[in-house]
Protein backbone atom coordinates (compact mmCIF):
# COMPACT_ATOMS: atom_id res chain seq x y z
CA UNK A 1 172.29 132.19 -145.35
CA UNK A 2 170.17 133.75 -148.32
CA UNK A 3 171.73 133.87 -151.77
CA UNK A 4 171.35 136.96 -154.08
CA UNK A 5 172.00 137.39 -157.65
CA UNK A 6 175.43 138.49 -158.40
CA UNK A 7 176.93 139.79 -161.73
CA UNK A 8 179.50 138.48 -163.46
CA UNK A 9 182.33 140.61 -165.60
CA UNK A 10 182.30 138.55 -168.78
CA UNK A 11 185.96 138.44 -170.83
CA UNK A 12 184.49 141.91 -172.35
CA UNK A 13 184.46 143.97 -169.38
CA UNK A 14 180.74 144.00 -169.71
CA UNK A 15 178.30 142.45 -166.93
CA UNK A 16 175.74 139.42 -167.10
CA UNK A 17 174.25 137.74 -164.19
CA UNK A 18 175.18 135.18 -162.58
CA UNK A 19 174.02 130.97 -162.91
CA UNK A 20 170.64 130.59 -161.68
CA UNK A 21 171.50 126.78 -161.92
CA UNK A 22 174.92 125.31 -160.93
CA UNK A 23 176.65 121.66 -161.74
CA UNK A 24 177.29 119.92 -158.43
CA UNK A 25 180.96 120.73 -158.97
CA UNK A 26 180.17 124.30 -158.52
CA UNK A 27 177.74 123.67 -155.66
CA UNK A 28 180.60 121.87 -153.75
CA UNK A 29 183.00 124.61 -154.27
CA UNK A 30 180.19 127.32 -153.29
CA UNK A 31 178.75 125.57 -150.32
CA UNK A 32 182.65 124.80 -149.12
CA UNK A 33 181.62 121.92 -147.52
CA UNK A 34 185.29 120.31 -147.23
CA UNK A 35 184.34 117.79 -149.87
CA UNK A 36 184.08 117.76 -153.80
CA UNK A 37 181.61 116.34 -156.78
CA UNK A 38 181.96 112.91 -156.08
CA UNK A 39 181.39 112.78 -152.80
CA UNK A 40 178.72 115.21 -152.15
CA UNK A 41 176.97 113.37 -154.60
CA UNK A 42 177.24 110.22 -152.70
CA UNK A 43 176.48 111.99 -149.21
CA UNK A 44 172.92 112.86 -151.57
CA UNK A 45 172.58 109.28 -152.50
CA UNK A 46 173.08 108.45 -148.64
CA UNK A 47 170.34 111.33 -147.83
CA UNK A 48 167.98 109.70 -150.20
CA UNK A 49 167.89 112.81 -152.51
CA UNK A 50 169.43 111.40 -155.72
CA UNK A 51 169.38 107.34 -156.82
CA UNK A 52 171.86 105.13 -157.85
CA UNK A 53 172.72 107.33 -160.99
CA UNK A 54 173.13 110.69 -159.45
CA UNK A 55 169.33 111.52 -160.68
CA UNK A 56 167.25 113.43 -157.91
CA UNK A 57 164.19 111.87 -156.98
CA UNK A 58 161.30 113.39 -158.69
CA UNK A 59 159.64 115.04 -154.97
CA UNK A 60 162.90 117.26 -154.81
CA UNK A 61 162.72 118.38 -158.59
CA UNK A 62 159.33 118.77 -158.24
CA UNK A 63 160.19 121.33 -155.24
CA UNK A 64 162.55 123.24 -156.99
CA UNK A 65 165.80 122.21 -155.73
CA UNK A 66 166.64 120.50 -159.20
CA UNK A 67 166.39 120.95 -162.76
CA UNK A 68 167.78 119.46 -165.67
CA UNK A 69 169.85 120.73 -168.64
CA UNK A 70 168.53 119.74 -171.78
CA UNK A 71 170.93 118.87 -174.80
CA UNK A 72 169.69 118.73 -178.52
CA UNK A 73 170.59 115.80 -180.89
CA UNK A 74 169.31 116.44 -184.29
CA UNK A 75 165.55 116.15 -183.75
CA UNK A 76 165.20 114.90 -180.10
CA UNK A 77 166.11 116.96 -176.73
CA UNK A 78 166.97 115.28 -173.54
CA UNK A 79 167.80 115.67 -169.77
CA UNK A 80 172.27 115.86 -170.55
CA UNK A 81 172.76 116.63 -166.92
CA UNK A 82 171.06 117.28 -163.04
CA UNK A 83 171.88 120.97 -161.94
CA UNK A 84 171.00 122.71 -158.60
CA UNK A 85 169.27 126.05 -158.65
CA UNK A 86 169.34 128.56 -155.77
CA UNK A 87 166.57 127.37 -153.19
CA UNK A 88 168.65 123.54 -153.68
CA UNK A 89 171.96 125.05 -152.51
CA UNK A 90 170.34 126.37 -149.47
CA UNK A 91 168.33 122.65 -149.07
CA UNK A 92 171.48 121.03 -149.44
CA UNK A 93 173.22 122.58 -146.78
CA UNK A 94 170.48 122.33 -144.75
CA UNK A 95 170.32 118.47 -145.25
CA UNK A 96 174.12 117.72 -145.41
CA UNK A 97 174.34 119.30 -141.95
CA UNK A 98 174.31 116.00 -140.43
CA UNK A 99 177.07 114.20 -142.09
């Protein structure tokens, strides 16, 4: 299953692309695995892909299945949030075919 980029129609009628990174909400809805947030995120944990805080193991960001979104405070950015980009929906379904 290969994933392509899509556009969207924004509220204007005019066209952007699609995510290139998606919240693990939207992965569970894309993927339609039969299960939502929470759990896939615990089937990950299981799978040793994220630890105890929903935070993918370094190896699997460093591979390109995650990223993180950034949010700015004043003078300091940090990681806000873990997102999946397009080669980790296809490793996720690959590695959740087993539960």
């Amino acid at each position: 299953m290969g994933f392509t980029t899509k556009l969207i129609i924004t509220n204007n009628n005019s066209y952007k692309p699609a995510p290139t990174t998606y919240s693990f909400r939207q992965v569970a809805e894309i993927l339609d695995l039969g299960v939502g947030r929470n759990k896939l995120m615990e089937l990950l944990r299981e799978a040793g892909i994220l630890n105890h805080k929903g935070i993918p193991y370094e190896k699997y960001v460093s591979d390109g299945y995650f990223s993180f979104r950034e949010k700015m405070s004043y003078k300091y950015s940090f990681p806000a949030a873990s997102v999946v980009g397009k080669k980790g929906l296809e490793f996720i379904k690959e590695q959740l075919k087993n539960f």
